[in-house]
N, C-alpha and C. Protein backbone atom coordinates (compact mmCIF):
# COMPACT_ATOMS: atom_id res chain seq x y z
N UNK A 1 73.39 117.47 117.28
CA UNK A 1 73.34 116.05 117.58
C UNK A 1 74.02 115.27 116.46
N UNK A 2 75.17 114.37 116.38
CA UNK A 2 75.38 113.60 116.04
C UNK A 2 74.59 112.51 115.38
N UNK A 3 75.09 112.24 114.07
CA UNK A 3 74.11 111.52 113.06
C UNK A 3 74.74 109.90 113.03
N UNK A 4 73.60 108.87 112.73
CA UNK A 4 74.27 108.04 112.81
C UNK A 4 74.46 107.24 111.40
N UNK A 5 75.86 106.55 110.65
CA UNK A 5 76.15 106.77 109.66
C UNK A 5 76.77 105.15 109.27
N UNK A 6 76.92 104.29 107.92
CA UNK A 6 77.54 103.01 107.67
C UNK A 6 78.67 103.73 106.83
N UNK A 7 79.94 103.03 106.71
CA UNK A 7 80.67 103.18 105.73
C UNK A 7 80.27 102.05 104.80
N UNK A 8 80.77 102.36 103.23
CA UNK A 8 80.47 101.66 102.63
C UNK A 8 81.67 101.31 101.39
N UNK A 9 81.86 100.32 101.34
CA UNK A 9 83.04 100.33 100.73
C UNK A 9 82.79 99.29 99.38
N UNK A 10 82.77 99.68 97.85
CA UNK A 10 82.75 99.16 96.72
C UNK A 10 83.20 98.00 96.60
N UNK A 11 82.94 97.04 96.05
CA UNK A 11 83.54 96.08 95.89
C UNK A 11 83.63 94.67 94.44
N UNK A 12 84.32 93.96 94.38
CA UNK A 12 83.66 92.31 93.35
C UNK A 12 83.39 91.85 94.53
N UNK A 13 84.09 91.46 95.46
CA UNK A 13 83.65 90.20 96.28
C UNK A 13 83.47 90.81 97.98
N UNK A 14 82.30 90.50 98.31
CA UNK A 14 82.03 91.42 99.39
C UNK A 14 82.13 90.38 100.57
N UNK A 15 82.64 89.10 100.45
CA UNK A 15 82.64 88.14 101.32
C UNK A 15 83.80 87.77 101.66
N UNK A 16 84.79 88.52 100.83
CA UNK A 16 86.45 88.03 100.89
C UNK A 16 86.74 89.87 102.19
N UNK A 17 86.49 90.64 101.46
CA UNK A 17 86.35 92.02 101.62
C UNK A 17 85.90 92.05 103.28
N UNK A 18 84.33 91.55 103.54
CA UNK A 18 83.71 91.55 105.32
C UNK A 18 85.23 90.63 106.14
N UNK A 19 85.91 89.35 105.46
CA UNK A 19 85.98 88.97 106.46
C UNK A 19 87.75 89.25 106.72
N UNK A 20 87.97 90.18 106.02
CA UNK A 20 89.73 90.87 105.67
C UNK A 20 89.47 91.75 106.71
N UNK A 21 88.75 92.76 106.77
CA UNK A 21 88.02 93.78 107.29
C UNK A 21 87.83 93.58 109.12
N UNK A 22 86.70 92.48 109.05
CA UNK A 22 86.36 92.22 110.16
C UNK A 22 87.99 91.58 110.90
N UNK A 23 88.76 91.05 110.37
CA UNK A 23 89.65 90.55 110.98
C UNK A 23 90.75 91.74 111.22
N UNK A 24 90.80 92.43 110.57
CA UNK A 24 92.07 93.91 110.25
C UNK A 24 91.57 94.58 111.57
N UNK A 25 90.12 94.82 111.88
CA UNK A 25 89.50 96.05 112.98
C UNK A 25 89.28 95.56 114.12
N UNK A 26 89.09 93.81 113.98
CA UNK A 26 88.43 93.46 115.27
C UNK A 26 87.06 93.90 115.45
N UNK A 27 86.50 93.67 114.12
CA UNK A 27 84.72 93.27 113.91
C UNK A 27 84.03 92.58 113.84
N UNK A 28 82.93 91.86 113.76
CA UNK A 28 82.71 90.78 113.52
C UNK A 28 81.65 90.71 112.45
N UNK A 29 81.23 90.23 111.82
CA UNK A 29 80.51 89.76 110.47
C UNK A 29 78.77 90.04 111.20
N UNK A 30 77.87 90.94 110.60
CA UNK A 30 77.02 91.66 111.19
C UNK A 30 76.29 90.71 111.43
N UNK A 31 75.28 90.06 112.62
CA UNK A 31 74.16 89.73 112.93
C UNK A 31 72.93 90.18 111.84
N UNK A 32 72.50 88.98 111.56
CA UNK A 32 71.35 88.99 110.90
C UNK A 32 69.99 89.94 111.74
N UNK A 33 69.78 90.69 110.63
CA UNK A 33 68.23 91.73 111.87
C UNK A 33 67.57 90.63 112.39
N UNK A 34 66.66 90.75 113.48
CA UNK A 34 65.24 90.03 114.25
C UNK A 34 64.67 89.51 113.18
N UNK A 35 64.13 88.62 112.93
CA UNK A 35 62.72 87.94 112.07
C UNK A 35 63.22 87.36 110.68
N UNK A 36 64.56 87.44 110.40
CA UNK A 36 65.18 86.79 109.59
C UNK A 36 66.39 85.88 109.70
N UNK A 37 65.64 84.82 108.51
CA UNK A 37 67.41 83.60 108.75
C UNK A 37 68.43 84.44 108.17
N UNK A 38 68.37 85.02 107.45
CA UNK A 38 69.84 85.32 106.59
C UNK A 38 69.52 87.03 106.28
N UNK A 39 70.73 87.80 105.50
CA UNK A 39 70.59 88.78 105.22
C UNK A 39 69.96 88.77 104.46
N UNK A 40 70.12 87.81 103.20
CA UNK A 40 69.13 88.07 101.66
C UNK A 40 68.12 87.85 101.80
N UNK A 41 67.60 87.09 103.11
CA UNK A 41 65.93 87.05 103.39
C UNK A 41 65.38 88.56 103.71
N UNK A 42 66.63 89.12 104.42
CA UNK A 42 66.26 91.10 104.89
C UNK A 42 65.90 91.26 103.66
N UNK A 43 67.39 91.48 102.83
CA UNK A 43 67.45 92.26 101.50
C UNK A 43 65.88 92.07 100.81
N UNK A 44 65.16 90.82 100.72
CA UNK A 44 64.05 90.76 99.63
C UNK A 44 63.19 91.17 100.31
N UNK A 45 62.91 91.39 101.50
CA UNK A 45 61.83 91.98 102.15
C UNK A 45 61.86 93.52 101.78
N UNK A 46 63.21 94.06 101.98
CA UNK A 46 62.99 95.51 101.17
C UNK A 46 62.89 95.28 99.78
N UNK A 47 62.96 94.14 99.22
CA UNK A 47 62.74 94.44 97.95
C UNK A 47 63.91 94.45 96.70
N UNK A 48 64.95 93.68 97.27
CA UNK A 48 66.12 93.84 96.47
C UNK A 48 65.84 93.07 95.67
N UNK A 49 66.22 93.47 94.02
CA UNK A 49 66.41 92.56 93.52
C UNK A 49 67.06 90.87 93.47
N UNK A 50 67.22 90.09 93.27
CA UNK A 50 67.38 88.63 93.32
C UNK A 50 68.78 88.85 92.51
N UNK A 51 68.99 89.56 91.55
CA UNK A 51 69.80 89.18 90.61
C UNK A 51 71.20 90.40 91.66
N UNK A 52 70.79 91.10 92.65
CA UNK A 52 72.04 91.83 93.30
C UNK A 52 72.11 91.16 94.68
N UNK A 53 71.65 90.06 94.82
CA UNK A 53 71.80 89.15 96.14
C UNK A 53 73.39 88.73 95.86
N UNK A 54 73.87 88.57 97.23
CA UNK A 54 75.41 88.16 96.66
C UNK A 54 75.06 86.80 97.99
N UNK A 55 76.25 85.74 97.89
CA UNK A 55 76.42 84.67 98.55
C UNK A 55 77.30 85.52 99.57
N UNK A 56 77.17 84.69 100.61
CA UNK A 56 78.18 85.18 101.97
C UNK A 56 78.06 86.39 102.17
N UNK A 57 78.96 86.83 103.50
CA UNK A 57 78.89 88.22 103.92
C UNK A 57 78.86 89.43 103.19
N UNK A 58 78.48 90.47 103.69
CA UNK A 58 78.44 91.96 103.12
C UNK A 58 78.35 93.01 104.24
N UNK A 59 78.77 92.61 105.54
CA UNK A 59 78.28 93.60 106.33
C UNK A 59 79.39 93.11 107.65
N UNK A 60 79.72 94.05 108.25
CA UNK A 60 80.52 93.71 109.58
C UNK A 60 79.96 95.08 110.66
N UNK A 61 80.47 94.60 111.47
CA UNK A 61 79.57 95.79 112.86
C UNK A 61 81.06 95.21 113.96
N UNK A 62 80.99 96.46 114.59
CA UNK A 62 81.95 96.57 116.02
C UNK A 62 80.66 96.00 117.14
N UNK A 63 81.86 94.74 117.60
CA UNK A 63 80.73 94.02 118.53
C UNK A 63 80.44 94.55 119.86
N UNK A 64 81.48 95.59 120.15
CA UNK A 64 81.44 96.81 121.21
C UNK A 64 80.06 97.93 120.72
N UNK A 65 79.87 98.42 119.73
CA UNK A 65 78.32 98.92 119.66
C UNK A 65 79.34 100.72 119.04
N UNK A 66 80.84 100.79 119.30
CA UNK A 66 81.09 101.99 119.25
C UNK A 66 81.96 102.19 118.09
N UNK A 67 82.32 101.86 116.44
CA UNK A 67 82.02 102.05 115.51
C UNK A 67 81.52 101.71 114.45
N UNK A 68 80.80 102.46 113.79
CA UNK A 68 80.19 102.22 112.44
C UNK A 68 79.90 100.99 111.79
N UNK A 69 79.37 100.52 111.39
CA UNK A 69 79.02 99.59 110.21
C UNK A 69 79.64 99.46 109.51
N UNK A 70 79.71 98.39 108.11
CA UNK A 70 80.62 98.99 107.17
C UNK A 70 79.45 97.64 106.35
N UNK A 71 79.30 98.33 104.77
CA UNK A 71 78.85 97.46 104.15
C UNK A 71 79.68 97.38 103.27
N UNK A 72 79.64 96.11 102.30
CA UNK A 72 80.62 95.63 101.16
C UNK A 72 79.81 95.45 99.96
N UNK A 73 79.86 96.50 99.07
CA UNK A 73 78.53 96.97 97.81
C UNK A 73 78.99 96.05 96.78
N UNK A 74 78.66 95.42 96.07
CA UNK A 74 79.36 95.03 95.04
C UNK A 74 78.91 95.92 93.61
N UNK A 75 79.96 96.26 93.10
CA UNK A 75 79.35 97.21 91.58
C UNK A 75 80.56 96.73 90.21
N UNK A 76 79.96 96.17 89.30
CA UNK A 76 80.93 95.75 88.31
C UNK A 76 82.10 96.13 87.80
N UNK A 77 82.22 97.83 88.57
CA UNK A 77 83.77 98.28 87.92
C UNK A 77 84.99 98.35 88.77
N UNK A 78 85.86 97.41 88.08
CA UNK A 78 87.22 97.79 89.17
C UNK A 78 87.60 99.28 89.19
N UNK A 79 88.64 98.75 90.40
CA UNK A 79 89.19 100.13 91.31
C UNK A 79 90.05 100.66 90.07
N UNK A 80 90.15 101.56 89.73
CA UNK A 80 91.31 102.63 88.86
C UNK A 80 92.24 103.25 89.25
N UNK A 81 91.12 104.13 90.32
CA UNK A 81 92.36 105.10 90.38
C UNK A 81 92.80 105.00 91.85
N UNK A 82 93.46 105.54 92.68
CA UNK A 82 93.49 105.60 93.96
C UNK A 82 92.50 106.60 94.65
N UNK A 83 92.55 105.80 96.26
CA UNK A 83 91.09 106.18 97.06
C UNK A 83 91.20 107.58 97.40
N UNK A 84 90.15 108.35 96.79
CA UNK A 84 90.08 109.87 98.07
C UNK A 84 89.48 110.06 99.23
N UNK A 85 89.25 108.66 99.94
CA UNK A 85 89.04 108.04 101.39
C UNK A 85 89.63 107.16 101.76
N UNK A 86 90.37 107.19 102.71
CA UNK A 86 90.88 106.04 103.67
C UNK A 86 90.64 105.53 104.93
N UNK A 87 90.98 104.01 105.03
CA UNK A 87 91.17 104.31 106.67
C UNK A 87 92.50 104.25 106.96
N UNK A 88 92.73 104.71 108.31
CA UNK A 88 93.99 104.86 109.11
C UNK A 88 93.89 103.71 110.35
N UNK A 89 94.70 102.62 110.41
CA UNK A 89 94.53 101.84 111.35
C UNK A 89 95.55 102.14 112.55
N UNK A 90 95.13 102.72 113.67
CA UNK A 90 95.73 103.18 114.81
C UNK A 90 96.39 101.75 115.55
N UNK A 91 97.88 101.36 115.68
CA UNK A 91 98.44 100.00 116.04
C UNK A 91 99.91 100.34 116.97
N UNK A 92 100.27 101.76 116.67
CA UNK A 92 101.62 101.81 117.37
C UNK A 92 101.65 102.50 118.54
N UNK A 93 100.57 102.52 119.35
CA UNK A 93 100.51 103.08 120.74
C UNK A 93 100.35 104.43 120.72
N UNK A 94 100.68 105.18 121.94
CA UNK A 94 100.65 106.12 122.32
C UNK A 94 102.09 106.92 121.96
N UNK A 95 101.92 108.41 121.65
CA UNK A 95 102.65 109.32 121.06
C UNK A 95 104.34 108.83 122.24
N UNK A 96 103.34 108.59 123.54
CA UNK A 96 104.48 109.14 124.75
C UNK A 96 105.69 107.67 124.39
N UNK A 97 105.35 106.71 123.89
CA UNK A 97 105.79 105.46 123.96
C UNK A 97 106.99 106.05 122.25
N UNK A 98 108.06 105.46 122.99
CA UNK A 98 109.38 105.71 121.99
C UNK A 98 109.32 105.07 120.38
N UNK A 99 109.61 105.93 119.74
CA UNK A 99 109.11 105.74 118.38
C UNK A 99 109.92 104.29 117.85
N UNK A 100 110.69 103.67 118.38
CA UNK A 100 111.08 102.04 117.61
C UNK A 100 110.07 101.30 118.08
N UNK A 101 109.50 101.28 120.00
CA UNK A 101 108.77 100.55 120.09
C UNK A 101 107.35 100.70 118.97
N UNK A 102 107.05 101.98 118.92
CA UNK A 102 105.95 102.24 117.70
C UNK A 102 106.23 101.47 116.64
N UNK A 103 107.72 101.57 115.86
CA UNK A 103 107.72 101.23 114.69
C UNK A 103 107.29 99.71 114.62
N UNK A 104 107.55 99.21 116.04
CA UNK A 104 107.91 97.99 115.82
C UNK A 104 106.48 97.10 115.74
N UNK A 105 105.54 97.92 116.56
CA UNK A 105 104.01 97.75 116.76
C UNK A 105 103.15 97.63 115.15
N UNK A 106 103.71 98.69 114.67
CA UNK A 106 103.20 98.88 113.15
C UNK A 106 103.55 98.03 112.26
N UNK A 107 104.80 98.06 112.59
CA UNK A 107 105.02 96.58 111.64
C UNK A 107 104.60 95.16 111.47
N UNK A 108 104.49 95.06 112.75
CA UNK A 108 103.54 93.93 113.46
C UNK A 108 102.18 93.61 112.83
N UNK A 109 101.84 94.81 113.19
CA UNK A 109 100.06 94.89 112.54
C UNK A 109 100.33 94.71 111.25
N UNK A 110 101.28 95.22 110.14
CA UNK A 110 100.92 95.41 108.38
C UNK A 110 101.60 93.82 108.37
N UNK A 111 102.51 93.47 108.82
CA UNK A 111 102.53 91.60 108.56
C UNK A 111 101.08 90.74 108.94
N UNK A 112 100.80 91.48 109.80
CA UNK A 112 99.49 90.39 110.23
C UNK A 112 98.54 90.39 109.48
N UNK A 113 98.35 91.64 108.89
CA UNK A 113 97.55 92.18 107.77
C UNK A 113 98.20 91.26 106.79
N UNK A 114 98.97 91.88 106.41
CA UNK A 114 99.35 91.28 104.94
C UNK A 114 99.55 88.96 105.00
N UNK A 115 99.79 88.59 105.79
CA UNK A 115 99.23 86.97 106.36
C UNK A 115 97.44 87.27 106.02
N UNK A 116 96.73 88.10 105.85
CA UNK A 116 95.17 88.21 105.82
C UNK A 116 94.98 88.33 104.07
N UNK A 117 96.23 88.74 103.88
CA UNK A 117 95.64 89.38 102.10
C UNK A 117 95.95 90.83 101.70
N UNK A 118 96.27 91.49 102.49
CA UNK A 118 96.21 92.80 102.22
C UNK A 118 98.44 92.78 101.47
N UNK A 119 98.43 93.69 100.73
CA UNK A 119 99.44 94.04 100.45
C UNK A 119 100.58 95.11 100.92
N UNK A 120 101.62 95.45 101.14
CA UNK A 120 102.33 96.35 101.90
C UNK A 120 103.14 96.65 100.73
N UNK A 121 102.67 98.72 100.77
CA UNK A 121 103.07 99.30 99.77
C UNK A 121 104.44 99.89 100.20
N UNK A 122 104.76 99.92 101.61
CA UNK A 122 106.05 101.18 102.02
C UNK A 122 105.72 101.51 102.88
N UNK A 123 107.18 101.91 104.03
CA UNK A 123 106.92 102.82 105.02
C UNK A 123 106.57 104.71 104.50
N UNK A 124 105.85 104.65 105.50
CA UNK A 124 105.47 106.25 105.64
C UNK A 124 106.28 107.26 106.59
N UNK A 125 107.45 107.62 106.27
CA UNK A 125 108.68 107.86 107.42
C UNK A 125 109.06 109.17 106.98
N UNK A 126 109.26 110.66 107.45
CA UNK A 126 110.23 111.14 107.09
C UNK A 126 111.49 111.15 108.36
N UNK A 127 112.22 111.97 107.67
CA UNK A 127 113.15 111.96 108.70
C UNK A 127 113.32 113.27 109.62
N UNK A 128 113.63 112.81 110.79
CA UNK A 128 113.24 114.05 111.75
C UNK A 128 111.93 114.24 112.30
N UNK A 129 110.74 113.50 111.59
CA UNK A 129 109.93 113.40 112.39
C UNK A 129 109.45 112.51 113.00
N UNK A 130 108.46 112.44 113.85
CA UNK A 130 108.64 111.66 115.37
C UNK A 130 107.31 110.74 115.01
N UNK A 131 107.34 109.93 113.75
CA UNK A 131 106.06 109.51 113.12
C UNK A 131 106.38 108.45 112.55
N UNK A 132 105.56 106.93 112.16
CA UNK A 132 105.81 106.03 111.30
C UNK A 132 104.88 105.87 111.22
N UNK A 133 104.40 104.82 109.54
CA UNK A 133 103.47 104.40 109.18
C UNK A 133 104.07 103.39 108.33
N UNK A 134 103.20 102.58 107.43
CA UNK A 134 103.00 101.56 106.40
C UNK A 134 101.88 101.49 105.75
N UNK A 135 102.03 101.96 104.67
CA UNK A 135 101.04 102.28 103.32
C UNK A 135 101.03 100.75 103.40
N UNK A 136 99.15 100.33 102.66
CA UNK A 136 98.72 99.33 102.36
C UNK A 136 97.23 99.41 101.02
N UNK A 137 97.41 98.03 100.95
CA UNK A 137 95.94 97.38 100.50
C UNK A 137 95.77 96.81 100.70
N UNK A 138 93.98 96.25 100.70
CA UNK A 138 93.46 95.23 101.52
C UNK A 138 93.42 94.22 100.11
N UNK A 139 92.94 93.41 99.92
CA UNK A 139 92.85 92.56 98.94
C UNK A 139 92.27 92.56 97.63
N UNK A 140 91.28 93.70 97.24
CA UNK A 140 91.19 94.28 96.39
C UNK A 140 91.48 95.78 96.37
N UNK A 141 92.67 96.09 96.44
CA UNK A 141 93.43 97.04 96.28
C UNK A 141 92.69 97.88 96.92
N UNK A 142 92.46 98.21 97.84
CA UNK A 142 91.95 99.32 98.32
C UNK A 142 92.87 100.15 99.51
N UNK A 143 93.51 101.52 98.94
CA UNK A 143 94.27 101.76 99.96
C UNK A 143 93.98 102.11 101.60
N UNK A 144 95.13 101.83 102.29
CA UNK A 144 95.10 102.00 103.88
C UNK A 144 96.16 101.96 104.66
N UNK A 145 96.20 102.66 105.81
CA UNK A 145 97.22 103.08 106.40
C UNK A 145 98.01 102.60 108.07
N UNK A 146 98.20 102.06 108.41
CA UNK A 146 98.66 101.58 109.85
C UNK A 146 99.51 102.45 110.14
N UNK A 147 99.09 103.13 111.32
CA UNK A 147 99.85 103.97 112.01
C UNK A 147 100.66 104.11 113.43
């Protein structure tokens, strides 16, 4: 049986981060649980400290119900090195659909992205094969991929 699981992604600012995110996937900024106004009213009910409450978002959810969570942690140390997790943002159709119209799909998406904040590192191209991409980051450097 299949487990059910949040991604969680490090962060300084987890409110710039939910709403880059939520806009990049087509998520939306998580609903507060039942019986509370706000998240940090959740958070202190479990008991979080006051002093790791952050202002604004930290959480986004697929308003379809069919992927993952994603929380936005905040922890005092910047990013260093590069990620040994990514995501891959699926934007250039189907394999069967001719690889310019692909390219052209992908490109599409990493401008729209990058109009959001995120940065565009390079295409991901070799030659001869029947594949494109565009290396990225979202706004605090965090790498990612449009495919």
């Amino acid at each position: 049986m299949p487990v059910r699981f949040q991604f969680v992604i490090d962060c300084a600012d987890p409110d710039r981060l939910a709403r880059f995110w939520a806009a990049a996937l087509g998520y939306e900024l998580a609903p507060v649980p039942d019986g509370f106004a706000t998240w940090n009213d959740f958070y202190r009910e479990l008991g979080v400290p006051e002093e790791e409450l952050v202002d604004g978002a930290d959480r986004i959810s697929d308003p379809e119900g069919h992927g993952p969570s994603i929380w936005f942690h905040v922890v005092p140390d910047a990013k260093v090195v590069k990620n040994r997790l990514h995501l891959d943002i699926h934007a250039s159709g189907e394999r069967t659909d001719p690889i310019e119209t692909r390219r052209k799909r992908v490109d599409a998406e990493a401008s729209r992205l990058a109009g959001l904040g995120a940065t565009i590192t390079g295409a991901l191209s070799e030659e001869g094969l029947d594949h494109y991409a565009v290396g990225m980051k979202d706004p605090e450097g965090n790498e990612f991929d449009i495919n």
